[in-house]
Protein backbone atom coordinates (compact mmCIF):
# COMPACT_ATOMS: atom_id res chain seq x y z
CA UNK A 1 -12.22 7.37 -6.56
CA UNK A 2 -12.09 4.78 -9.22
CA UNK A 3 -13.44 0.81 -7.30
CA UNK A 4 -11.50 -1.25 -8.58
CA UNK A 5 -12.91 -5.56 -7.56
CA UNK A 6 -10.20 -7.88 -6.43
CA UNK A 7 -9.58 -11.29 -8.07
CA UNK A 8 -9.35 -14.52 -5.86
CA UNK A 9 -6.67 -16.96 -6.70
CA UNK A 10 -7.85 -20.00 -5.19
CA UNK A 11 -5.04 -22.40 -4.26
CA UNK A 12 -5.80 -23.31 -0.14
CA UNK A 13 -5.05 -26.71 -0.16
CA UNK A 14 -1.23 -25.98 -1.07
CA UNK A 15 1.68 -23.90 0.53
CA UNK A 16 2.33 -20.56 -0.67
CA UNK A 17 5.36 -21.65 -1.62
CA UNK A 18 4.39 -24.01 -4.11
CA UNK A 19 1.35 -21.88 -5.34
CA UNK A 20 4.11 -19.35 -6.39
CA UNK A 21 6.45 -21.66 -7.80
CA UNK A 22 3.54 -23.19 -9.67
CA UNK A 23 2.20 -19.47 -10.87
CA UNK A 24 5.77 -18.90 -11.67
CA UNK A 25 6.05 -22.20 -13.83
CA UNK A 26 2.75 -21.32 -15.87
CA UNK A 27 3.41 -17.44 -16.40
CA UNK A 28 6.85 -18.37 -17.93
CA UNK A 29 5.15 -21.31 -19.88
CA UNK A 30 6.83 -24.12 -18.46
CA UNK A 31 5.20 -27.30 -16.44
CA UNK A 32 4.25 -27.36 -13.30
CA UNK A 33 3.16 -30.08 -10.72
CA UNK A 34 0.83 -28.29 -8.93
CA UNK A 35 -2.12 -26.87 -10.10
CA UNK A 36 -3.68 -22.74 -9.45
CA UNK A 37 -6.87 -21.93 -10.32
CA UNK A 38 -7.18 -18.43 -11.46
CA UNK A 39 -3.97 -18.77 -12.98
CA UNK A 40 -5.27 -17.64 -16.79
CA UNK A 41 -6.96 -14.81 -14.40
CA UNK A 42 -3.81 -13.97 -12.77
CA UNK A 43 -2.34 -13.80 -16.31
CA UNK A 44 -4.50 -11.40 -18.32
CA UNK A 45 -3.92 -9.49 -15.56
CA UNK A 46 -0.93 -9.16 -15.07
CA UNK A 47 -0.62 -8.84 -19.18
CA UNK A 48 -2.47 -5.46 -18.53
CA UNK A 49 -0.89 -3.80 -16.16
CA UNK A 50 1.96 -1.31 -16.42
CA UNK A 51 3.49 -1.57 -12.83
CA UNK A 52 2.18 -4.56 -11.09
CA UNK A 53 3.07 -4.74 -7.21
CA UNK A 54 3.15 -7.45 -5.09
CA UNK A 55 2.41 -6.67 -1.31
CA UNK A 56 3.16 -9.45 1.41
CA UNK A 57 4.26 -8.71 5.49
CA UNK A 58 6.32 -12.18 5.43
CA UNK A 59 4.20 -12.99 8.55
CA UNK A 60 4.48 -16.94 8.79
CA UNK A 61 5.95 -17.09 5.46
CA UNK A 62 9.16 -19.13 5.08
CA UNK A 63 12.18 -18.36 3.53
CA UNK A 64 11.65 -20.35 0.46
CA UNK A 65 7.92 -18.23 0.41
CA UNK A 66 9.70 -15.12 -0.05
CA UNK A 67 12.27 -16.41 -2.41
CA UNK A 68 10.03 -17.67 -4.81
CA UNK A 69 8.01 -14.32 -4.98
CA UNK A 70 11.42 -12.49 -5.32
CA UNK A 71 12.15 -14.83 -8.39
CA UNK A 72 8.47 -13.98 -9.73
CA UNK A 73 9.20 -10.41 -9.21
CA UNK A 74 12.60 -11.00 -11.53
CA UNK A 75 10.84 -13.38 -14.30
CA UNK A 76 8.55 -10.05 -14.91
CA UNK A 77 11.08 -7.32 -14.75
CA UNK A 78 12.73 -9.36 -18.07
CA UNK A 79 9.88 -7.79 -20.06
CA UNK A 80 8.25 -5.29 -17.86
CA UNK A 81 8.34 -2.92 -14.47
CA UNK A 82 7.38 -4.81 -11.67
CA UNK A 83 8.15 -4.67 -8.22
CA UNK A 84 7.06 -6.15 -4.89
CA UNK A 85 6.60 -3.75 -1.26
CA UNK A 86 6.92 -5.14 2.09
CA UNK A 87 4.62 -4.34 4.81
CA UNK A 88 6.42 -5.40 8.20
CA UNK A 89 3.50 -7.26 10.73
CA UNK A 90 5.88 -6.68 13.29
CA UNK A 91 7.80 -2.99 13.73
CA UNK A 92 9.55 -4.06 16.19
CA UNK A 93 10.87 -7.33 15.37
CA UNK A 94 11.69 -5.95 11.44
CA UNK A 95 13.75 -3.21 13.57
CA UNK A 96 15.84 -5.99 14.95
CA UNK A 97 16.41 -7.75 11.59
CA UNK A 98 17.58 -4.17 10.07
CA UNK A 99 19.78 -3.65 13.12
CA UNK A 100 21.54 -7.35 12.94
CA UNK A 101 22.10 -6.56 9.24
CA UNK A 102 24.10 -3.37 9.71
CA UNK A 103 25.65 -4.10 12.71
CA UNK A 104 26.89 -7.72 11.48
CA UNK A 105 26.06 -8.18 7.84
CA UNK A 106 23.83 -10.89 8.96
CA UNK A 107 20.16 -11.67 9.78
CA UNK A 108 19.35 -13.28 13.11
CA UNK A 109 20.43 -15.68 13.95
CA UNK A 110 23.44 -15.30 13.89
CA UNK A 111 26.05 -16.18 16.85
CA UNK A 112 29.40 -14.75 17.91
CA UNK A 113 31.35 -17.70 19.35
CA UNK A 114 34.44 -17.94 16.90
CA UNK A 115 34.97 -13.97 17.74
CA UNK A 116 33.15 -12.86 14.20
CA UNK A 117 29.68 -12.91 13.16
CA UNK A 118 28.81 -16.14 12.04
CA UNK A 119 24.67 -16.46 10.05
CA UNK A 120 24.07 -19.87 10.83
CA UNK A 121 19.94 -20.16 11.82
CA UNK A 122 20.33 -23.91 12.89
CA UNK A 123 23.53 -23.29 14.92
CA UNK A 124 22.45 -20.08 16.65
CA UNK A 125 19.29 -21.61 17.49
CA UNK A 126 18.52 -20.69 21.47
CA UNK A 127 15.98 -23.57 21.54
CA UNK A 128 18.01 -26.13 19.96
CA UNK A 129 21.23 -24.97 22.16
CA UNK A 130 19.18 -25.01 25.66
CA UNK A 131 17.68 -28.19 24.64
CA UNK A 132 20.85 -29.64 23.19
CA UNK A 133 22.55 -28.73 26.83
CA UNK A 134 24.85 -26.74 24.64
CA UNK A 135 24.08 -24.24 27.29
CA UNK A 136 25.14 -23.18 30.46
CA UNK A 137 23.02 -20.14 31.66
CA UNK A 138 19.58 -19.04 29.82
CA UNK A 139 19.41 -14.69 29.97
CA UNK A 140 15.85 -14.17 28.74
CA UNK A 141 15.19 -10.37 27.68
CA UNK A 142 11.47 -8.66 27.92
CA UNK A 143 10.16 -5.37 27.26
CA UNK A 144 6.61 -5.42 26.90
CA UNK A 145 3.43 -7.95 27.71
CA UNK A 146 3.03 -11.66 27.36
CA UNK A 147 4.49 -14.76 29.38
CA UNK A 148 8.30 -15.42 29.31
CA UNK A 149 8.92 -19.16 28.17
CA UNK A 150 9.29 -21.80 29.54
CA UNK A 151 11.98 -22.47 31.74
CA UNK A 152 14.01 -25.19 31.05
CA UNK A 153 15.10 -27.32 34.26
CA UNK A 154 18.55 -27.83 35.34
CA UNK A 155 19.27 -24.18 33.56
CA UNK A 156 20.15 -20.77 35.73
CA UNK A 157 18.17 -18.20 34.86
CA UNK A 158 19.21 -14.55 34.81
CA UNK A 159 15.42 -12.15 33.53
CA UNK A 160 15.59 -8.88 32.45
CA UNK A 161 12.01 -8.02 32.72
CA UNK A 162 10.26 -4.83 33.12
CA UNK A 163 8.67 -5.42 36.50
CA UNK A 164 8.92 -5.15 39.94
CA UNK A 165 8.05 -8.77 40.83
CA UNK A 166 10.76 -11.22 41.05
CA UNK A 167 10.36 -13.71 37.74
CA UNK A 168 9.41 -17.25 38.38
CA UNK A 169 12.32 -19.69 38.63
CA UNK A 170 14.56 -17.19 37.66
CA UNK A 171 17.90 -17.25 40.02
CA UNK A 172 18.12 -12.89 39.45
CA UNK A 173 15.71 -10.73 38.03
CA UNK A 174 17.05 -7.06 36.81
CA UNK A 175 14.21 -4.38 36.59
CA UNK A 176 14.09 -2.69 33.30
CA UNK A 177 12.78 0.21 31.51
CA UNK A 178 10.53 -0.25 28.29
CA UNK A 179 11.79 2.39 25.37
CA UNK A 180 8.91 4.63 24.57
CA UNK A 181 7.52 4.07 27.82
CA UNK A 182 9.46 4.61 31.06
CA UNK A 183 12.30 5.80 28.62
CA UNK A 184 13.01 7.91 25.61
CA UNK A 185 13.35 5.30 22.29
CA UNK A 186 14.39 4.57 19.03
CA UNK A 187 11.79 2.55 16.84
CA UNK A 188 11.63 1.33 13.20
CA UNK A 189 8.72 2.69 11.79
CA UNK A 190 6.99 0.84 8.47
CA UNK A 191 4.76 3.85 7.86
CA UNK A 192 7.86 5.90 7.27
CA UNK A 193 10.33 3.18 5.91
CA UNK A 194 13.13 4.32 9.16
CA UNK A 195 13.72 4.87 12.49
CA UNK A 196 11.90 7.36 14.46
CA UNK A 197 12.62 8.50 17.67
CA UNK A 198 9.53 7.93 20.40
CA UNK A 199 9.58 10.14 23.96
CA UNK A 200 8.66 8.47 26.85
CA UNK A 201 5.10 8.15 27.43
CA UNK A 202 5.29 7.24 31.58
CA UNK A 203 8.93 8.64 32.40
CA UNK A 204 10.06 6.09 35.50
CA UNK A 205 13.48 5.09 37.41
CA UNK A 206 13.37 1.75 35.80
CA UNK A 207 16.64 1.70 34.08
CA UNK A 208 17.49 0.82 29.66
CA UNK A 209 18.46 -2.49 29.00
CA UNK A 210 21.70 -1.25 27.32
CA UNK A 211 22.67 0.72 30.77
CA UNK A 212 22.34 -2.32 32.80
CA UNK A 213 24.07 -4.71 29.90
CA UNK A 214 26.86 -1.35 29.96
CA UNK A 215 27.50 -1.55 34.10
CA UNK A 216 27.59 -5.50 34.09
CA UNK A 217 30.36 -5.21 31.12
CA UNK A 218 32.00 -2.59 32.63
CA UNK A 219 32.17 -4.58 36.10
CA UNK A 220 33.83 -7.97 34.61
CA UNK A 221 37.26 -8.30 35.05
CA UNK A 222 38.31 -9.65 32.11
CA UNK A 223 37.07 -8.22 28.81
CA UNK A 224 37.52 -6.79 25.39
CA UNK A 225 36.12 -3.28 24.14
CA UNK A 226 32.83 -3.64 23.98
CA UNK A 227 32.18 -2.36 20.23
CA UNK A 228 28.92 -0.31 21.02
């Protein structure tokens, strides 16, 4: 196995952001505000190699982050391969984006008040609704470990937790089952690139969340088709 020693590009004073845009700026010869050092580095590098990748996980990145590597990625591909591969840091919660996009066409968040998907991250904010009183009833949704938030005062609220124990504050709490543990599930896996299904590891009684959200649908008196 050939070693091959990594190069440091020193630039910890500055957002990511504007180290790439600043990388960006001097690798396609134009000026740049910001300075990188390791940039000539980065360079001859780069000038060498015949498939350069680019690996990230997007894990407190920001949207403009991930932009500016995507443009990076497309300055190089005008002369040469190049391509960038994503590592999710969270299974899970990259299985949620992939399941918004092909059931809506949109990332979260996106809401569903005009009766059609509407991507609007500021609008579909939970936080800024509850705190904005734009809300009338908070329905918070757990499946594994960790604290629920905060409740906010003044606000019902209706848990669906995975526990036997009443939640704090809450006005109801709904038992659930966790998928892959007291029920058969469907996870995103990043090792394979797609779903995977995962057999229960505990089998319990403790119900899905979609057969609980399924009976309370089916038990209003007033509703349209539910779509899934």
């Amino acid at each position: 196995m050939k070693r091959v020693k990594a190069s440091v590009v020193e630039a910890s004073a500055q957002p990511l952001a504007a180290v790439l845009a600043s990388a960006r700026a001097g690798l396609g010869g134009r000026k740049s505000v910001g300075t990188v050092e390791g940039l000539d580095e980065l360079a001859a590098a780069l000038q060498k190699a015949a498939f350069p990748v680019f690996v990230f996980s997007g894990r407190q990145q920001g949207i403009f982050t991930l932009a500016m590597l995507q443009g990076l990625v497309s300055d190089l591909n005008r002369s040469r391969r190049a391509t960038s591969l994503f590592l999710p840091s969270d299974d899970k919660a990259w299985g949620l984006l992939l399941a918004s996009v092909w059931m809506t066409g949109f990332p979260p968040r996106t809401g569903f008040g005009t009766g059609k998907p509407v991507y609007d991250p500021r609008l579909a904010n939970i936080g800024r609704m509850i705190a904005e009183r734009e809300a009338d009833l908070q329905l918070l949704v757990m499946d594994g470990d960790g604290d629920p938030p905060a409740q906010r005062r003044g606000l019902p609220l209706v848990a669906f937790l995975p526990t036997d124990r009443p939640a704090a504050g809450a006005a109801v709490t709904i038992k659930i089952g966790r998928a892959g543990i007291d029920h058969d599930g469907v996870f995103y896996s990043s090792r394979i690139g797609t779903l995977s299904a995962v057999n229960a590891s505990a089998p319990s009684d403790r119900p899905p969340l979609s057969a609980v959200l399924r009976e309370l649908a089916d038990a209003l008196t007033e509703r349209e088709a539910l779509p899934c």
